[in-house]
PDB file of N, CA and C in Angstrom:
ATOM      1  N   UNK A   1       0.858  -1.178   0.000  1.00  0.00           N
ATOM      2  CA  UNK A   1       0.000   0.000   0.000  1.00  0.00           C
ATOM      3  C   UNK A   1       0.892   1.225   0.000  1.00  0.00           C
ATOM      4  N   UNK A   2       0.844   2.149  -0.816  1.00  0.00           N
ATOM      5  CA  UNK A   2       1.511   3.542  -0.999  1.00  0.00           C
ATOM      6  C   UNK A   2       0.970   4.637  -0.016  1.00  0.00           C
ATOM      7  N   UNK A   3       1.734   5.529   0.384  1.00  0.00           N
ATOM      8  CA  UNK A   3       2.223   6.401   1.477  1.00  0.00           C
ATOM      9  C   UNK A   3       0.253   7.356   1.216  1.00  0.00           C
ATOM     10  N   UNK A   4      -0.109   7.357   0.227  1.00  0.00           N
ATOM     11  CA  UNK A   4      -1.500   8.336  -0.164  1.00  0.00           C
ATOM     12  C   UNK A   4      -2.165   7.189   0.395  1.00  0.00           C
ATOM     13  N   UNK A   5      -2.062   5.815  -0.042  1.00  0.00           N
ATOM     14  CA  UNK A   5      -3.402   5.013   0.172  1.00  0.00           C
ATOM     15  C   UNK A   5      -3.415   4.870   1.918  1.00  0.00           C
ATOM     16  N   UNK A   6      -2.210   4.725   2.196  1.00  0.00           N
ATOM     17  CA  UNK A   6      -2.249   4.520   3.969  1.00  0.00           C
ATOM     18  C   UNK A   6      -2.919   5.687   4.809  1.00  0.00           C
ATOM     19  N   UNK A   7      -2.372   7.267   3.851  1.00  0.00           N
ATOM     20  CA  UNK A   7      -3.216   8.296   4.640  1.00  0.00           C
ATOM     21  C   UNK A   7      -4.660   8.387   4.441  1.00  0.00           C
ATOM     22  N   UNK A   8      -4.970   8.047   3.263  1.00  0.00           N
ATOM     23  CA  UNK A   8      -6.098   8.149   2.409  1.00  0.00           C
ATOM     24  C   UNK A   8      -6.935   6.832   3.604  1.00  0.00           C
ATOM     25  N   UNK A   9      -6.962   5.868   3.332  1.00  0.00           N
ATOM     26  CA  UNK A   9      -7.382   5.130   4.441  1.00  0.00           C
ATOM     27  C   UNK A   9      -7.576   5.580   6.186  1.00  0.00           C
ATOM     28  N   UNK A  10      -5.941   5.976   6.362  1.00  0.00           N
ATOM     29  CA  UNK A  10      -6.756   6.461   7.914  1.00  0.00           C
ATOM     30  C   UNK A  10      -7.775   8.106   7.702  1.00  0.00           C
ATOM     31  N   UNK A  11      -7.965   8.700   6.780  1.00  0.00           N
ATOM     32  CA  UNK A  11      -8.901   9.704   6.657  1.00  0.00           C
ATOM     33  C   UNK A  11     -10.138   9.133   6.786  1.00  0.00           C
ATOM     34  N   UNK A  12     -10.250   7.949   6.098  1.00  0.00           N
ATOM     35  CA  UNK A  12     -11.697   7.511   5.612  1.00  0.00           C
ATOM     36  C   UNK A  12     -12.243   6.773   6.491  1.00  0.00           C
ATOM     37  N   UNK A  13     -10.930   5.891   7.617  1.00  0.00           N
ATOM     38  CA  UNK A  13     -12.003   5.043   8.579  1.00  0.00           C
ATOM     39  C   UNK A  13     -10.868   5.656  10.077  1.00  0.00           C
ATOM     40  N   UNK A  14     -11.321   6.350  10.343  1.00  0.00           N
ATOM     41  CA  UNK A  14     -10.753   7.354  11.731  1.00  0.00           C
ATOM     42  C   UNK A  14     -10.820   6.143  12.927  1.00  0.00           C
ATOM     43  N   UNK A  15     -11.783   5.635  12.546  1.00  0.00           N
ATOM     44  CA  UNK A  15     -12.447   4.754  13.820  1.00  0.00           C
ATOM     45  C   UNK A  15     -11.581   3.333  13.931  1.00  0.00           C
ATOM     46  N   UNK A  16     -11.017   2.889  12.789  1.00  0.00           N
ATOM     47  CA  UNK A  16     -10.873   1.231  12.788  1.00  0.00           C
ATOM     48  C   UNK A  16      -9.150   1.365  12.450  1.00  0.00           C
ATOM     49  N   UNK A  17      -8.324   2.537  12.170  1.00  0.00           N
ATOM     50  CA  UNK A  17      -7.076   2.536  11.328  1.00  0.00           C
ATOM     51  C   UNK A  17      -6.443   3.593  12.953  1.00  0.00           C
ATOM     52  N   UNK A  18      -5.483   2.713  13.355  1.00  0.00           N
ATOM     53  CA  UNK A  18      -4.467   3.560  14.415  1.00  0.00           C
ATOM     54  C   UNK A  18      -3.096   3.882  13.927  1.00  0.00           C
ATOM     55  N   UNK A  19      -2.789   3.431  13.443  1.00  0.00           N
ATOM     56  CA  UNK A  19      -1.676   3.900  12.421  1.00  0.00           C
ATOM     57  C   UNK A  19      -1.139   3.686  11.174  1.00  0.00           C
ATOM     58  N   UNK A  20      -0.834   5.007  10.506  1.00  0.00           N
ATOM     59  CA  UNK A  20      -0.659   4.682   9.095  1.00  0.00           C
ATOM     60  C   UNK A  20       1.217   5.283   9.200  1.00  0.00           C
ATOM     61  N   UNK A  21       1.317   4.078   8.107  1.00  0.00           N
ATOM     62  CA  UNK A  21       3.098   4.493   7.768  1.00  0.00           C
ATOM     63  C   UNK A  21       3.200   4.713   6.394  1.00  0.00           C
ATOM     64  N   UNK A  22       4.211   5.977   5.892  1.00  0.00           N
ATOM     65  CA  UNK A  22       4.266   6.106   4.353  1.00  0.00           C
ATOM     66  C   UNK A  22       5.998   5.882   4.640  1.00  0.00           C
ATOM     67  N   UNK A  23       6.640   5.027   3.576  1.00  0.00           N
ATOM     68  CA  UNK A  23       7.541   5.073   3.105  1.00  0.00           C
ATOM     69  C   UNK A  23       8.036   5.788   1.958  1.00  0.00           C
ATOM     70  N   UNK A  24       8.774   6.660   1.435  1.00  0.00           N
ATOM     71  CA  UNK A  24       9.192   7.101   0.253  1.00  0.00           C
ATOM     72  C   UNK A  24       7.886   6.959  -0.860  1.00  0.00           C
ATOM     73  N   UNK A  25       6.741   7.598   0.074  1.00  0.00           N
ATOM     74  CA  UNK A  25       5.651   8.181  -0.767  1.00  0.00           C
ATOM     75  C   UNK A  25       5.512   9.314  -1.624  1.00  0.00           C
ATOM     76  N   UNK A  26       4.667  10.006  -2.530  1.00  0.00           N
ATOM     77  CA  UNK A  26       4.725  10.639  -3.164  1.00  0.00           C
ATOM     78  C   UNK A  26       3.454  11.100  -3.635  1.00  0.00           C
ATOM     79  N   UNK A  27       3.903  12.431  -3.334  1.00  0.00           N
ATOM     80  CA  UNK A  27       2.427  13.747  -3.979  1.00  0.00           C
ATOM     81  C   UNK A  27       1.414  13.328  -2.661  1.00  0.00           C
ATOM     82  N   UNK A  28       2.137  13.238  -1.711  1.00  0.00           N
ATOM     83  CA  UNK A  28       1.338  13.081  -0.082  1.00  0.00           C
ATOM     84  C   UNK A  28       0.835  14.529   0.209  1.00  0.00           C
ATOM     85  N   UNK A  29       0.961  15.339  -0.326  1.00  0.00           N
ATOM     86  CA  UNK A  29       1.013  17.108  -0.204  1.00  0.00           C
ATOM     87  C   UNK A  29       0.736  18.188  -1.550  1.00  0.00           C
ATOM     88  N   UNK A  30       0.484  17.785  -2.528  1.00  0.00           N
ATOM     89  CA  UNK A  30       0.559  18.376  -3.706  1.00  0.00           C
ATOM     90  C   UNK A  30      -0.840  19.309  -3.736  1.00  0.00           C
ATOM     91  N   UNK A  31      -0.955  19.568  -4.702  1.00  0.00           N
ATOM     92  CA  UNK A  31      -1.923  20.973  -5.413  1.00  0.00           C
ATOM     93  C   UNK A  31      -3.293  19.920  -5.761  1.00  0.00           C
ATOM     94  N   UNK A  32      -3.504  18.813  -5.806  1.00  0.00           N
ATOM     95  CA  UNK A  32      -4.154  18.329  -6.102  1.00  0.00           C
ATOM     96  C   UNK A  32      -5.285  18.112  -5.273  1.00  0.00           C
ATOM     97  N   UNK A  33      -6.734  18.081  -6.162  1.00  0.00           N
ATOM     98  CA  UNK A  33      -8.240  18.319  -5.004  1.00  0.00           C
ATOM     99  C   UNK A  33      -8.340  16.874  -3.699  1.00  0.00           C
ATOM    100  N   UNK A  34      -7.628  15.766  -4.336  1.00  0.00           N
ATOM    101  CA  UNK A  34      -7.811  15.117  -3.526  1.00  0.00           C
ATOM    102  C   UNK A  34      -6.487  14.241  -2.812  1.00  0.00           C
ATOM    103  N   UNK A  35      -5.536  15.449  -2.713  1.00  0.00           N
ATOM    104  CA  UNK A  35      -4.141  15.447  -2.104  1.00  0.00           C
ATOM    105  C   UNK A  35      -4.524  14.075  -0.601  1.00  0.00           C
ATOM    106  N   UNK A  36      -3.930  13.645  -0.212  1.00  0.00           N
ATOM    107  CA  UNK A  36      -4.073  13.492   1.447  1.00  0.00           C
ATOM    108  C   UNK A  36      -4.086  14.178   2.634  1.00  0.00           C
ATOM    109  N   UNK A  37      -2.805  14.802   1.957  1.00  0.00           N
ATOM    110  CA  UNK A  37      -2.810  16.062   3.319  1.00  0.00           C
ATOM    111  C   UNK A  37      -4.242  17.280   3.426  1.00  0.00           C
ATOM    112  N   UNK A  38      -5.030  16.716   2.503  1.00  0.00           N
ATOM    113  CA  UNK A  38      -6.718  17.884   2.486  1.00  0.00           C
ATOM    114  C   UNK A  38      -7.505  17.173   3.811  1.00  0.00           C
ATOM    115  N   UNK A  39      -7.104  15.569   3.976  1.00  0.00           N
ATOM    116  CA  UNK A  39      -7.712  14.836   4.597  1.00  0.00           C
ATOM    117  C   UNK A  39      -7.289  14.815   6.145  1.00  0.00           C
ATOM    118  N   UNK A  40      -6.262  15.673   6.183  1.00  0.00           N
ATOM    119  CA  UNK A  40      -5.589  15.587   7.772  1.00  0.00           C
ATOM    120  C   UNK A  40      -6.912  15.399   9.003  1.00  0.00           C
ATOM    121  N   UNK A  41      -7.603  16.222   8.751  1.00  0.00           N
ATOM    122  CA  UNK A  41      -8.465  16.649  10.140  1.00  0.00           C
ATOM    123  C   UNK A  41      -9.449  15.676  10.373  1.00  0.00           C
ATOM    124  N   UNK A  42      -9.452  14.490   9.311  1.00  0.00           N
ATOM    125  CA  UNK A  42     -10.311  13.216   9.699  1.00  0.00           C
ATOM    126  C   UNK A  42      -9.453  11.691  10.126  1.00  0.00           C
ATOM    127  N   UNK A  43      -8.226  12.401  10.120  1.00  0.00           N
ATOM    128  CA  UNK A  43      -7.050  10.959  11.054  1.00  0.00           C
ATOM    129  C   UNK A  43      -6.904  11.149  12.261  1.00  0.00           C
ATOM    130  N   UNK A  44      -7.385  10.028  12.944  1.00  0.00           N
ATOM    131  CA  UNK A  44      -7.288   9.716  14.322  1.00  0.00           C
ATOM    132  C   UNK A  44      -5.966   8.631  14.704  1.00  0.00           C
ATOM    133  N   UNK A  45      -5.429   7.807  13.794  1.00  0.00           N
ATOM    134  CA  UNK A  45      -4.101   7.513  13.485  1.00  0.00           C
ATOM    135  C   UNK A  45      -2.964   8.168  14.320  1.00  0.00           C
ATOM    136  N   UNK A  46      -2.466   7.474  14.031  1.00  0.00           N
ATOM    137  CA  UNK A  46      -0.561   8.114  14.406  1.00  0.00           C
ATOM    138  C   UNK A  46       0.132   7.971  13.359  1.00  0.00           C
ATOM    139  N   UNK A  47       1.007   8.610  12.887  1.00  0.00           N
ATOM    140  CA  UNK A  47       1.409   8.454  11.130  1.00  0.00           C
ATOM    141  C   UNK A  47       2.684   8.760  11.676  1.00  0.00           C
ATOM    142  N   UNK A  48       3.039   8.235  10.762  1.00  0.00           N
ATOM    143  CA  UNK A  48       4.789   8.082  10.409  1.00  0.00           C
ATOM    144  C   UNK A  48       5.005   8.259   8.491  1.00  0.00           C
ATOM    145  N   UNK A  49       5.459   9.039   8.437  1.00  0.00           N
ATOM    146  CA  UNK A  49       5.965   9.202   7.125  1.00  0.00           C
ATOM    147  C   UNK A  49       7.637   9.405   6.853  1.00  0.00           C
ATOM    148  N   UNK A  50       8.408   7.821   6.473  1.00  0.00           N
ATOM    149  CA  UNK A  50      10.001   8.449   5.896  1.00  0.00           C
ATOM    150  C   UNK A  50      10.059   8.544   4.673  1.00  0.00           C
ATOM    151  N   UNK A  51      10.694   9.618   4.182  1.00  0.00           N
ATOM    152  CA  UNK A  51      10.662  10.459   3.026  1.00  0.00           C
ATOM    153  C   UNK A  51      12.110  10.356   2.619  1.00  0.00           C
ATOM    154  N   UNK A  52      12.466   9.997   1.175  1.00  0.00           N
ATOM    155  CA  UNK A  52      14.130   9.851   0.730  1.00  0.00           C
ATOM    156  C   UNK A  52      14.429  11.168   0.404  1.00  0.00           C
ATOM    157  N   UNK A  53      16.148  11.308   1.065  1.00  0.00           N
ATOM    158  CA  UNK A  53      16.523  12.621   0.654  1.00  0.00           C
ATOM    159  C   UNK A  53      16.389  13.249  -0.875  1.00  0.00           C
ATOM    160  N   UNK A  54      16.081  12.816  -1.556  1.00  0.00           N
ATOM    161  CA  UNK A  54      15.944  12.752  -2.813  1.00  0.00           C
ATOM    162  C   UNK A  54      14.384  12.348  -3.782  1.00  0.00           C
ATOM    163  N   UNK A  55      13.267  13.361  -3.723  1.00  0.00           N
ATOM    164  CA  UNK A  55      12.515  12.357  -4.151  1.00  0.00           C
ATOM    165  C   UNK A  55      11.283  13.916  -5.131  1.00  0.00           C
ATOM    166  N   UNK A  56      11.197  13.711  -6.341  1.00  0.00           N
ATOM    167  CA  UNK A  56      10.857  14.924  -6.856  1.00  0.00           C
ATOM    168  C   UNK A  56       9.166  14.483  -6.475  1.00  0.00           C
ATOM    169  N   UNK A  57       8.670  13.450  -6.587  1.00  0.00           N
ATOM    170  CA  UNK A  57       7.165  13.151  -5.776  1.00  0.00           C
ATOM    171  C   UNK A  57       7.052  13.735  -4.645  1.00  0.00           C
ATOM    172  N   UNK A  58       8.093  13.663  -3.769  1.00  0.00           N
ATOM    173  CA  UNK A  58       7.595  14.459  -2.388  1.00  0.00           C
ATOM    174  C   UNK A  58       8.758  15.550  -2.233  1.00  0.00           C
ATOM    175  N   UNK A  59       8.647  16.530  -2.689  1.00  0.00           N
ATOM    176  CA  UNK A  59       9.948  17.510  -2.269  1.00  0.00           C
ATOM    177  C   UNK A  59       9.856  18.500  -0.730  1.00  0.00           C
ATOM    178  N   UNK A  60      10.550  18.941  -0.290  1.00  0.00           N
ATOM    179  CA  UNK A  60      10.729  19.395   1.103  1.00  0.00           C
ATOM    180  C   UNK A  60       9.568  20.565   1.009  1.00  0.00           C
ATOM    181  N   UNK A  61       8.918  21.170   0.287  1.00  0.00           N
ATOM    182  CA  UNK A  61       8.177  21.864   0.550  1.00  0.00           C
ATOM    183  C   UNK A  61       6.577  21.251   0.971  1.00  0.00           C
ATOM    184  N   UNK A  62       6.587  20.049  -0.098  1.00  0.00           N
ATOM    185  CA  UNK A  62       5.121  19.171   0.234  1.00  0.00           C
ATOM    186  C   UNK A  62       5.654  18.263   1.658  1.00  0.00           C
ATOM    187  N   UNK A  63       6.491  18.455   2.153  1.00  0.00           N
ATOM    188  CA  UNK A  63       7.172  17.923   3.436  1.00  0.00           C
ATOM    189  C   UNK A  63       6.066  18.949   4.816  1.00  0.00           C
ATOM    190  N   UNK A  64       6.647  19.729   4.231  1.00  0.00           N
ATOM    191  CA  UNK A  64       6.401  20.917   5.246  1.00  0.00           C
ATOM    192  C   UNK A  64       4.804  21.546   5.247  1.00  0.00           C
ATOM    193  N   UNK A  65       4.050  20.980   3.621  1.00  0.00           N
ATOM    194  CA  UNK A  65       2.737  21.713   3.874  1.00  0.00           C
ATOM    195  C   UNK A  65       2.207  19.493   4.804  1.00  0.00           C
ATOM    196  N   UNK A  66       2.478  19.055   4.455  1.00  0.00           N
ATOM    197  CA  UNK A  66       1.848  17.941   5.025  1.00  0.00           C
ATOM    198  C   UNK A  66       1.934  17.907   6.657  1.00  0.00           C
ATOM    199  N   UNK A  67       2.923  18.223   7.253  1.00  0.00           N
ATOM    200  CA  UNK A  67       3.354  18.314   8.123  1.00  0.00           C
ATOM    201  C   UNK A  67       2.659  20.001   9.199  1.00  0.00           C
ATOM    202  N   UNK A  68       2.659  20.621   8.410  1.00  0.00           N
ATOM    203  CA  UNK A  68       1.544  21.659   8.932  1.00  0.00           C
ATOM    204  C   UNK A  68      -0.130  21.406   9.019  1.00  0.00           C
ATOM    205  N   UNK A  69      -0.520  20.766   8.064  1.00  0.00           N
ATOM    206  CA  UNK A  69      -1.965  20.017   7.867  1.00  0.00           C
ATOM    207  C   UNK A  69      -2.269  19.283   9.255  1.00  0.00           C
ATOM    208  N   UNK A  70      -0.987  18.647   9.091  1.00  0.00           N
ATOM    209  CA  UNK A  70      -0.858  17.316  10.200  1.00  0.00           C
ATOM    210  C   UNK A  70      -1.047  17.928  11.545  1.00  0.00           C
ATOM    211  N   UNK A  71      -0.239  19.144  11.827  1.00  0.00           N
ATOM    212  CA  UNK A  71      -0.295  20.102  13.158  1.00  0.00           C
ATOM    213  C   UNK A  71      -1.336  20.263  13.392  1.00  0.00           C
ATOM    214  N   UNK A  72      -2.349  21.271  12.524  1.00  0.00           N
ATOM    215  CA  UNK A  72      -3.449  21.658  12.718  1.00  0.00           C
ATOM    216  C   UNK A  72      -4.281  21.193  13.121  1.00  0.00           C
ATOM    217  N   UNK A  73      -4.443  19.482  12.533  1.00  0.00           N
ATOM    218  CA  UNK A  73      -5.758  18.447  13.126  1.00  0.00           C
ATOM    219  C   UNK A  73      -5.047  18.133  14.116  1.00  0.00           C
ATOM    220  N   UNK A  74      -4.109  18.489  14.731  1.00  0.00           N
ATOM    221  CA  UNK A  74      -3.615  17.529  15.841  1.00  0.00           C
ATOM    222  C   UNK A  74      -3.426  16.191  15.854  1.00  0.00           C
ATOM    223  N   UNK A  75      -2.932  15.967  14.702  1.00  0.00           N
ATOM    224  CA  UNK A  75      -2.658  14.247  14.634  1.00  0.00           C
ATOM    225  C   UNK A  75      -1.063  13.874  15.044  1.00  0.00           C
ATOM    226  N   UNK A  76      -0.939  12.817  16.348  1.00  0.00           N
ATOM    227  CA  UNK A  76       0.397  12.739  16.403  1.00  0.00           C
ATOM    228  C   UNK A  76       1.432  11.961  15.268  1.00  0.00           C
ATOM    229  N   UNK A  77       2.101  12.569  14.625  1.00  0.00           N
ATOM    230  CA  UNK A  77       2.893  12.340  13.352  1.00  0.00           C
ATOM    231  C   UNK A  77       4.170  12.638  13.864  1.00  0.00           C
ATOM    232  N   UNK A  78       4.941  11.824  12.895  1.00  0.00           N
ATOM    233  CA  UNK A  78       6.495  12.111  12.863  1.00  0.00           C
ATOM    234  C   UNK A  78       6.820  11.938  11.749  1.00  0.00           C
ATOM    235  N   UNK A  79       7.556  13.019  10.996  1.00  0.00           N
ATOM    236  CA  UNK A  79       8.383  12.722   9.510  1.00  0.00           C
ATOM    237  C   UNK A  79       9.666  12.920   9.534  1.00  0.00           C
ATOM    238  N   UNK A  80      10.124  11.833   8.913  1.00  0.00           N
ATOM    239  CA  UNK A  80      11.676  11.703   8.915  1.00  0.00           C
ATOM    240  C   UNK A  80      12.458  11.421   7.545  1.00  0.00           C
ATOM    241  N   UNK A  81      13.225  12.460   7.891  1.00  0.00           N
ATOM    242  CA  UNK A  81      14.119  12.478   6.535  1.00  0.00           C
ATOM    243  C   UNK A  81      15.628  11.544   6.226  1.00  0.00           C
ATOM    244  N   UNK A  82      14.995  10.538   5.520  1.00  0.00           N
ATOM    245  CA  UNK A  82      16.140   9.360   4.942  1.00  0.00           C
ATOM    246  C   UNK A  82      17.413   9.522   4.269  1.00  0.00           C
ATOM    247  N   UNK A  83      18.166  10.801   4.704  1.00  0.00           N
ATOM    248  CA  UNK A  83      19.171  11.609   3.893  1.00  0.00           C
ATOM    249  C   UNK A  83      20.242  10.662   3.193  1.00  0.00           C
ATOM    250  N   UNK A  84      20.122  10.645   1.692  1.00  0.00           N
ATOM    251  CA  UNK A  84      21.318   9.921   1.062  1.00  0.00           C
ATOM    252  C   UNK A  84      20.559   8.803   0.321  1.00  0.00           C
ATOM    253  N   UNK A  85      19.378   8.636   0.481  1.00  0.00           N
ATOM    254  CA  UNK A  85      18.593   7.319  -0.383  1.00  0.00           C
ATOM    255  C   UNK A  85      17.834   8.111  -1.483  1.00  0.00           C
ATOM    256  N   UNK A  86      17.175   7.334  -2.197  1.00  0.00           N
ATOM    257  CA  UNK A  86      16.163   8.145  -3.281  1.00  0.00           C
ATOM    258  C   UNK A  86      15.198   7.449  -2.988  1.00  0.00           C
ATOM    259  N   UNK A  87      13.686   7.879  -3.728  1.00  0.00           N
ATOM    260  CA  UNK A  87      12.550   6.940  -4.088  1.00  0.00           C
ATOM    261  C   UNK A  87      12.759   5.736  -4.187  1.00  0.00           C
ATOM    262  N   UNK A  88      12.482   4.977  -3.635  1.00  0.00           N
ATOM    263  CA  UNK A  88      12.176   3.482  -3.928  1.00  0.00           C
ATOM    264  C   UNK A  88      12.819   2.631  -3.239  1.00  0.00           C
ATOM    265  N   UNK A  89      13.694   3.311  -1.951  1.00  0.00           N
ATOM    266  CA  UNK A  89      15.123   2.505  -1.156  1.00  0.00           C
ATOM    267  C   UNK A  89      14.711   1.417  -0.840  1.00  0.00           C
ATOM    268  N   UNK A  90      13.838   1.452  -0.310  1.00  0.00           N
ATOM    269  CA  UNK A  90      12.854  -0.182   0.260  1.00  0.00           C
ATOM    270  C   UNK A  90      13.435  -1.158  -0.571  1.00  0.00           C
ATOM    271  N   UNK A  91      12.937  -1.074  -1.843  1.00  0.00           N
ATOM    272  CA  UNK A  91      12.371  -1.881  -2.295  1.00  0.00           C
ATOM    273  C   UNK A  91      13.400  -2.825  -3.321  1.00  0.00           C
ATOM    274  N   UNK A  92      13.915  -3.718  -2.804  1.00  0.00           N
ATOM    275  CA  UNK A  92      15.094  -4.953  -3.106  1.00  0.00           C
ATOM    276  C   UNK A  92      15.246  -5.195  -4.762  1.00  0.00           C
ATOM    277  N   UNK A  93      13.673  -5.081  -5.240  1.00  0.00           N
ATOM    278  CA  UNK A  93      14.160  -5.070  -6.819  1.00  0.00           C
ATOM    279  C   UNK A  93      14.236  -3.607  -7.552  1.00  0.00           C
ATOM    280  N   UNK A  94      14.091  -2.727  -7.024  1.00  0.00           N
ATOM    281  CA  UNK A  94      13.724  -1.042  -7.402  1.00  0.00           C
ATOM    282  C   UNK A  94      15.556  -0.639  -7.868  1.00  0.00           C
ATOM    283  N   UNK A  95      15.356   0.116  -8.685  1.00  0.00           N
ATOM    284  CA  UNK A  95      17.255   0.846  -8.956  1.00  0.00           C
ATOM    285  C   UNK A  95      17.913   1.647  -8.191  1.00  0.00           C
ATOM    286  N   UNK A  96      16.797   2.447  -7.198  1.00  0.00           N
ATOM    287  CA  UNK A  96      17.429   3.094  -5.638  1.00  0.00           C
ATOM    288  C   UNK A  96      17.173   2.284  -5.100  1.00  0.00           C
ATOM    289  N   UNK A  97      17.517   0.835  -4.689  1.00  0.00           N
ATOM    290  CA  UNK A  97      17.051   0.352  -3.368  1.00  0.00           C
ATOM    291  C   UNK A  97      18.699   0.854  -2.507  1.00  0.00           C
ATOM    292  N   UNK A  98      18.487   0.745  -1.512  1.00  0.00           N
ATOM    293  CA  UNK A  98      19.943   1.209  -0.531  1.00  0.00           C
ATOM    294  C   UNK A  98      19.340   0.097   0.837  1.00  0.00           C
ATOM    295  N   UNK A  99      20.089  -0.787   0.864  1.00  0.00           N
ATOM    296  CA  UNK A  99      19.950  -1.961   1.792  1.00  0.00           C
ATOM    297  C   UNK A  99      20.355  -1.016   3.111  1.00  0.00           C
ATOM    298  N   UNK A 100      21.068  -0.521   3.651  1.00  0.00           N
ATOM    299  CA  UNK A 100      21.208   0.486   4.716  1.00  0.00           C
ATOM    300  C   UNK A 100      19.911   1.596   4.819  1.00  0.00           C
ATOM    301  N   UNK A 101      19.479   1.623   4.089  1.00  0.00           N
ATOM    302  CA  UNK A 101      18.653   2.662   4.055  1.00  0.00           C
ATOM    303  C   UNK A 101      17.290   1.713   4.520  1.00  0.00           C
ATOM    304  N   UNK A 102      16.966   0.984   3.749  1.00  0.00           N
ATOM    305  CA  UNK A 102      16.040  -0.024   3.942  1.00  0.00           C
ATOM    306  C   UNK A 102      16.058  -1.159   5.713  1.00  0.00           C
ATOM    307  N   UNK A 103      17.423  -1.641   5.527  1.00  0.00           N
ATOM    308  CA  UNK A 103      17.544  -1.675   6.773  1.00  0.00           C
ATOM    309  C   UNK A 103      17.126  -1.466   8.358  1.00  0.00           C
ATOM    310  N   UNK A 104      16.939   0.680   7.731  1.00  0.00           N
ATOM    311  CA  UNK A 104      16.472   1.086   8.671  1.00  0.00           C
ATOM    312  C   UNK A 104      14.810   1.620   8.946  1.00  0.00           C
ATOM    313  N   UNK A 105      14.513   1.283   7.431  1.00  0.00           N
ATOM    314  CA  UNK A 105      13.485   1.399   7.262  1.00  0.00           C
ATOM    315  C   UNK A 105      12.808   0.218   7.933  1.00  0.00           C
ATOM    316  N   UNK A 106      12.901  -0.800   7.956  1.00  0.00           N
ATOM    317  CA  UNK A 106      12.043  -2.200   8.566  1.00  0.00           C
ATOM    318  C   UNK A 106      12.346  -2.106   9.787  1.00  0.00           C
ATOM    319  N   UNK A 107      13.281  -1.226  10.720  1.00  0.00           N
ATOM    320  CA  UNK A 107      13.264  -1.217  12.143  1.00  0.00           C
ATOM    321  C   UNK A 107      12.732  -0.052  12.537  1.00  0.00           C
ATOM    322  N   UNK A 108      12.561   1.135  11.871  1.00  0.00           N
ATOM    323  CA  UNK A 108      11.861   1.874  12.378  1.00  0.00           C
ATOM    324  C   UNK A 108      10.423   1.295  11.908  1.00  0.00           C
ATOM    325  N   UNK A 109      10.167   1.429  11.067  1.00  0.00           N
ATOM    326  CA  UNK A 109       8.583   0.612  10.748  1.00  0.00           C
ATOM    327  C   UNK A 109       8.222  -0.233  12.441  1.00  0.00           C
ATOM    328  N   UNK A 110       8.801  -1.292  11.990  1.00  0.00           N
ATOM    329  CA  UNK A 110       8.402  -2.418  13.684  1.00  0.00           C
ATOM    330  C   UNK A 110       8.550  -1.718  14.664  1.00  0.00           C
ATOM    331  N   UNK A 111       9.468  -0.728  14.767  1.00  0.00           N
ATOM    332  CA  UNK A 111       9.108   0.184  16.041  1.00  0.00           C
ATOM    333  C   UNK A 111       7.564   0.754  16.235  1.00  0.00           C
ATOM    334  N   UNK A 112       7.615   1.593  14.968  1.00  0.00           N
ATOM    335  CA  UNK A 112       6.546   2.280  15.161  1.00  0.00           C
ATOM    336  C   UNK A 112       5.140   1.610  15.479  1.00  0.00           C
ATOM    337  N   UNK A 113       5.005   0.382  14.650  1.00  0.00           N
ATOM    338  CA  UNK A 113       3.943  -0.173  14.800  1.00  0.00           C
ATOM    339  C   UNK A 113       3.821  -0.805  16.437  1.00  0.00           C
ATOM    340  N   UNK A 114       5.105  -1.527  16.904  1.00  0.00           N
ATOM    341  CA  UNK A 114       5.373  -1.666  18.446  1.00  0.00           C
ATOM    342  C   UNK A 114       4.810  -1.034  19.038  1.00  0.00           C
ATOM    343  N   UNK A 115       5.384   0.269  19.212  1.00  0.00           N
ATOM    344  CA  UNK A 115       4.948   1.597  19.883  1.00  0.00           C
ATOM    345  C   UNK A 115       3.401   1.885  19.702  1.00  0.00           C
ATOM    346  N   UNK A 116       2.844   1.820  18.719  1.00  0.00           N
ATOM    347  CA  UNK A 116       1.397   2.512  18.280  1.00  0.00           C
ATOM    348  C   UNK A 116       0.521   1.575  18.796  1.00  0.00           C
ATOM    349  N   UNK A 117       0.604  -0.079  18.348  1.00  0.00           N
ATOM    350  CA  UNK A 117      -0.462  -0.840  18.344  1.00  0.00           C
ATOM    351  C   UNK A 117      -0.205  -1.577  19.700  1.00  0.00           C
ATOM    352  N   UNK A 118      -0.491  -1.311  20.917  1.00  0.00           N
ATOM    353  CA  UNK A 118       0.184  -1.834  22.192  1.00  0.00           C
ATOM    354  C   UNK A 118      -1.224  -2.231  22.783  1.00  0.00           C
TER     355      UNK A 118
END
């Protein structure tokens, strides 16, 4: 599931979704009518979004309007910046994958979910 469908989901069911995680998602923040970040003020979630230092889908400015959205509804969020990977680090068959990068991606993930779903 992509970083929109995870937010997009906890918008739509507030009640049944406690946390959503985006990995090296994209256009999570954009100009678009049915952006995610429009949907902030209906997540009851805890979100985690890591974002690659490098990624023209999500650039530091749609960082910062998502992350203000996020303030406003008061949703507890954390975004973290994966400095030195690109789009797609995860992902083992992708041409940015970065096994260090990814690495840390599957331990913060299990954290978070640790932490959230207790």
């Amino acid at each position: 599931m992509g970083g929109g469908r995870a937010l997009n989901a906890a918008a739509t069911y507030p009640d049944r979704i406690r946390a959503a995680a985006s990995f090296h998602g994209g256009n999570l923040a954009s100009d678009a009518a049915d952006s995610p970040h429009r949907k902030a003020a209906s997540i009851k979630a805890r979100v985690y979004v890591g974002m690659s230092g490098t990624d023209r889908s999500f650039p530091p400015e749609q960082s910062a309007r998502l992350a203000e959205a996020l303030r406003v509804a008061d949703v507890d969020y954390l975004i973290e910046n994966y400095v030195g990977v690109a789009h797609g680090w995860c992902v083992p068959d992708h041409s940015a994958f970065n096994a260090v990068g990814a690495e840390r991606h599957w331990k913060r993930l299990t954290e978070f979910f640790a932490e959230t779903l207790v």
